[in-house]
N, C-alpha and C. Protein backbone atom coordinates (compact mmCIF):
# COMPACT_ATOMS: atom_id res chain seq x y z
N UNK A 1 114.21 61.04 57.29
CA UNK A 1 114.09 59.84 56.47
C UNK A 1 115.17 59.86 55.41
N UNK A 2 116.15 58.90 55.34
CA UNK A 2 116.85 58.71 54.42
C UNK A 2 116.26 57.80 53.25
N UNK A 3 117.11 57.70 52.35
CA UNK A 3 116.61 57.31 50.97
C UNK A 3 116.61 55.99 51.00
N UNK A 4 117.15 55.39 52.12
CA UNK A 4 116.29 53.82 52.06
C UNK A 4 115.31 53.32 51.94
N UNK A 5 114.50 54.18 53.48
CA UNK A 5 113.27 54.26 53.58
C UNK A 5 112.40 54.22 52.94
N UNK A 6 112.64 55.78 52.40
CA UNK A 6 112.05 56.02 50.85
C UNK A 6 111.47 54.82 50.27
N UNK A 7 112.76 54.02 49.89
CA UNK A 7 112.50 52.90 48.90
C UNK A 7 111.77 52.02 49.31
N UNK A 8 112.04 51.70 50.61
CA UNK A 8 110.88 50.52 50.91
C UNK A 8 109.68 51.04 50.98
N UNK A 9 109.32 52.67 51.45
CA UNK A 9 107.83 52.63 51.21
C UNK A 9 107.64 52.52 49.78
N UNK A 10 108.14 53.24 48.39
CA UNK A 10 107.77 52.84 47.25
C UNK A 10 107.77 51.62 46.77
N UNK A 11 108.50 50.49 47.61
CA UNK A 11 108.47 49.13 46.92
C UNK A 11 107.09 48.06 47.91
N UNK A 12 107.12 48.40 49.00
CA UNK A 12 105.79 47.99 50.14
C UNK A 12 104.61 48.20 49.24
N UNK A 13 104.80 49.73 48.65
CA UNK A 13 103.27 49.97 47.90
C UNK A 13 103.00 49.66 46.72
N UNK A 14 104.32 49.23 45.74
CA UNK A 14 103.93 48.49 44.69
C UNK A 14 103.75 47.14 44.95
N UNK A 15 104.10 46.36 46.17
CA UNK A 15 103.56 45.14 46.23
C UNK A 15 102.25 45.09 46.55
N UNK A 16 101.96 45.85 47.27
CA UNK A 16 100.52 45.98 47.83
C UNK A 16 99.66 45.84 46.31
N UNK A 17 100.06 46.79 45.55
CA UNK A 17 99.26 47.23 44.30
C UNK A 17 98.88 45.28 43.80
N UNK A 18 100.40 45.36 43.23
CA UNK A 18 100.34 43.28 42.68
C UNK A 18 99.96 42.83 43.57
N UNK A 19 99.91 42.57 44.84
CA UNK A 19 98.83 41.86 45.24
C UNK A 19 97.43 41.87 45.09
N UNK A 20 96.85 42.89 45.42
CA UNK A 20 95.43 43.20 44.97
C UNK A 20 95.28 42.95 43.41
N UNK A 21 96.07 43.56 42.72
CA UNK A 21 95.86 42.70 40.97
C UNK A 21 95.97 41.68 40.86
N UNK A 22 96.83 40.84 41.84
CA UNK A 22 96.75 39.46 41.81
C UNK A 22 95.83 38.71 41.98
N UNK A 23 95.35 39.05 43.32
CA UNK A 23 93.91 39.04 43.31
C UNK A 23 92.38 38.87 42.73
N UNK A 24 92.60 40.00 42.49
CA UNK A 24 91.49 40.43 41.50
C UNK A 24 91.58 39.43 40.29
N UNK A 25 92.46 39.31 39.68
CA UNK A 25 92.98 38.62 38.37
C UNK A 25 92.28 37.02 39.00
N UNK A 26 93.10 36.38 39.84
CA UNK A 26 92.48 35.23 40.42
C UNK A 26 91.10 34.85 40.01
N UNK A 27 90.47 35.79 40.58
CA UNK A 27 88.93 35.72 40.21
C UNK A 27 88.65 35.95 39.77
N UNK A 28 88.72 36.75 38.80
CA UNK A 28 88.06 36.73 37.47
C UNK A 28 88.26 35.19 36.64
N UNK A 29 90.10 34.63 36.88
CA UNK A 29 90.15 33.64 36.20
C UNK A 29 89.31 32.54 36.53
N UNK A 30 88.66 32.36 37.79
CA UNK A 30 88.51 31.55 38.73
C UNK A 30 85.99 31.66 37.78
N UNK A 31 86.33 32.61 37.52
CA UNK A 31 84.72 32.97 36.89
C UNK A 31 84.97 32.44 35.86
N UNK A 32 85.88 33.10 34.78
CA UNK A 32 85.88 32.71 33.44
C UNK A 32 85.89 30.79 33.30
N UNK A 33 86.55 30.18 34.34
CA UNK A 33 86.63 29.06 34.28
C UNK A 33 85.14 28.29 34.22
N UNK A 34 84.67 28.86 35.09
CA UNK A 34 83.68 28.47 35.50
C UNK A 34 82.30 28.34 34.20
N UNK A 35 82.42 29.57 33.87
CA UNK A 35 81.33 29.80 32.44
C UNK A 35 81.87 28.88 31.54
N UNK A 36 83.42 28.64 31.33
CA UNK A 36 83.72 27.78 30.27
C UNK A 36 83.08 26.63 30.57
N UNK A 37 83.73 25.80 32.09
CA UNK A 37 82.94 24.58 31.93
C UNK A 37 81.18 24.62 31.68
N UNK A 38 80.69 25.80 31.85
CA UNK A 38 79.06 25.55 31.65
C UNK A 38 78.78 25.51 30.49
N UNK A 39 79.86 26.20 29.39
CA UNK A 39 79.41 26.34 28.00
C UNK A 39 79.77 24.83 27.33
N UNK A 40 80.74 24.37 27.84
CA UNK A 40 81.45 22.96 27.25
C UNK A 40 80.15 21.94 27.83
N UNK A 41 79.22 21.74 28.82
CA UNK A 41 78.50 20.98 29.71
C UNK A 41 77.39 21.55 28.43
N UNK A 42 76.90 22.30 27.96
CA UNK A 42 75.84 22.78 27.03
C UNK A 42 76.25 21.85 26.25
N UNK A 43 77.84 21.98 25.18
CA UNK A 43 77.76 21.90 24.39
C UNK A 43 77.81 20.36 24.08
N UNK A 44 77.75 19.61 25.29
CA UNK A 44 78.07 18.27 24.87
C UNK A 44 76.45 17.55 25.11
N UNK A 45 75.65 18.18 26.10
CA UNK A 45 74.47 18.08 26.13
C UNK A 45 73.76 17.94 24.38
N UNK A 46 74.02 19.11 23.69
CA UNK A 46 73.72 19.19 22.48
C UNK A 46 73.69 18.05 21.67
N UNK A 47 75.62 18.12 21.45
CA UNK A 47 75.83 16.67 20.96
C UNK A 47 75.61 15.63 21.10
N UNK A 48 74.84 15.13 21.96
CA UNK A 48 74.41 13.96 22.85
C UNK A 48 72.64 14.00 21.98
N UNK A 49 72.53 15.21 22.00
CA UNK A 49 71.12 15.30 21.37
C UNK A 49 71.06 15.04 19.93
N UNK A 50 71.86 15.47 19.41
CA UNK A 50 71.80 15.52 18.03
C UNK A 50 72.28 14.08 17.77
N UNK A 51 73.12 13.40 18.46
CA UNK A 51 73.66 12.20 18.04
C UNK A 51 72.48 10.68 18.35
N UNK A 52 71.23 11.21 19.31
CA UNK A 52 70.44 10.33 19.48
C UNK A 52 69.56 10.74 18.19
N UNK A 53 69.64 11.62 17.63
CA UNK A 53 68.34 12.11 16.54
C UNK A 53 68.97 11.48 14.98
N UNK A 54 70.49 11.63 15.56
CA UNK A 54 70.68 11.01 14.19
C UNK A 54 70.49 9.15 14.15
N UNK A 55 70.57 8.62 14.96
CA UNK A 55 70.52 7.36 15.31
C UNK A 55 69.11 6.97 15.46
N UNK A 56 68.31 7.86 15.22
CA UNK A 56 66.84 7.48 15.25
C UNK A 56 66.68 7.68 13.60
N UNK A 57 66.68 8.29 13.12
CA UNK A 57 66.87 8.80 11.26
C UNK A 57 67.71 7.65 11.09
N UNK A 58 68.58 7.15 11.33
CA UNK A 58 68.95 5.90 10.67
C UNK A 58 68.44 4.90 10.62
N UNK A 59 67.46 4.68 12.13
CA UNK A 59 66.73 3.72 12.06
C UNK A 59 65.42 3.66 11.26
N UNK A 60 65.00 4.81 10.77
CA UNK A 60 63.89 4.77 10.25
C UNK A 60 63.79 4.81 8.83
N UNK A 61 65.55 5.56 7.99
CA UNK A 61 65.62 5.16 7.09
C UNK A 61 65.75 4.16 6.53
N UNK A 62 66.42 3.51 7.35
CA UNK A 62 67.31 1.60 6.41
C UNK A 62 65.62 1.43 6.06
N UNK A 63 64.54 0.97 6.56
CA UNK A 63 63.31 0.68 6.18
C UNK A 63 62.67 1.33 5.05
N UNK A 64 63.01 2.21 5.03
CA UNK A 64 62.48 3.06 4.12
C UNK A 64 63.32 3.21 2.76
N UNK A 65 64.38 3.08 2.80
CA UNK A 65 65.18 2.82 1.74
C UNK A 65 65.26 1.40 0.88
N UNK A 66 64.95 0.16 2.25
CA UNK A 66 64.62 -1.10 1.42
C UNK A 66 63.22 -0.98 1.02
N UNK A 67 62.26 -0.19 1.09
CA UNK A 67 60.82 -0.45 0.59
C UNK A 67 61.40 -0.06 -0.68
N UNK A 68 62.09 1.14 -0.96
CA UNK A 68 61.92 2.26 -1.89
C UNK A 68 62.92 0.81 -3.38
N UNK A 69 63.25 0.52 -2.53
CA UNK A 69 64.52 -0.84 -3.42
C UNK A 69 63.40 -1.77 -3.85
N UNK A 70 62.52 -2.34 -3.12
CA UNK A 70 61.91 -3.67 -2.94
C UNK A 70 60.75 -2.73 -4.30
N UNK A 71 59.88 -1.66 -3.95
CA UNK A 71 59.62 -1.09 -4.76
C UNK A 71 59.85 -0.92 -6.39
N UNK A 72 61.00 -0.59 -6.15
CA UNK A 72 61.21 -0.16 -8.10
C UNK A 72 62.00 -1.68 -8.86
N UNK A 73 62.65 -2.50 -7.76
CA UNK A 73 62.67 -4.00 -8.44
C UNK A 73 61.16 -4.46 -8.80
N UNK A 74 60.05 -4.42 -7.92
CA UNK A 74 58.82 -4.96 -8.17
C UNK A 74 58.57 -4.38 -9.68
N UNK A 75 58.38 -2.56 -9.28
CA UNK A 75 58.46 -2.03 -11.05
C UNK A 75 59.10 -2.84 -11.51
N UNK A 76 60.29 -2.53 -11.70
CA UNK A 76 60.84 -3.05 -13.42
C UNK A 76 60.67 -4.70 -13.79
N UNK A 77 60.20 -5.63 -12.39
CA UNK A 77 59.65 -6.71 -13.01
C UNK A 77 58.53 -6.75 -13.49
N UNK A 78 57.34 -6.05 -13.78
CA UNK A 78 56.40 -6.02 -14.08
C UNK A 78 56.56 -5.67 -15.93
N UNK A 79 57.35 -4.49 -15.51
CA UNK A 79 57.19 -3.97 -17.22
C UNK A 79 57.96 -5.21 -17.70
């Protein structure tokens, strides 16, 4: 075996290596993606929640804020 050889088996087996890391890497990225979109799908679920709760509190304040008005005008016409 001359020192060509050599080289291509040391360069055959470092591709081999990057491939399989390539690989591997793939999928992991290919997971991590995946959890992200589930955490972003939570997190808008949330916001969706919180944004109907606040839209219900608004509706229940305006009423409650004109009593509290209609209220202390009635007071101070009395005194």
């Amino acid at each position: 075996m001359d020192w060509a050889m050599i080289l291509v088996i040391i360069l055959s087996i470092f591709l081999a290596l990057f491939l399989v890391l390539g690989i591997v890497l793939v999928s992991l990225l290919i997971k991590v993606t995946k959890q992200i979109k589930s955490i972003t799908q939570t997190a808008e679920r949330t916001a969706l929640k919180f944004e109907g709760a606040a839209e219900n509190i608004t509706k229940f304040s305006s009423p409650i804020m004109i009593a509290k008005m209609v209220s202390s005008f009635v007071k101070k016409t009395k005194r």
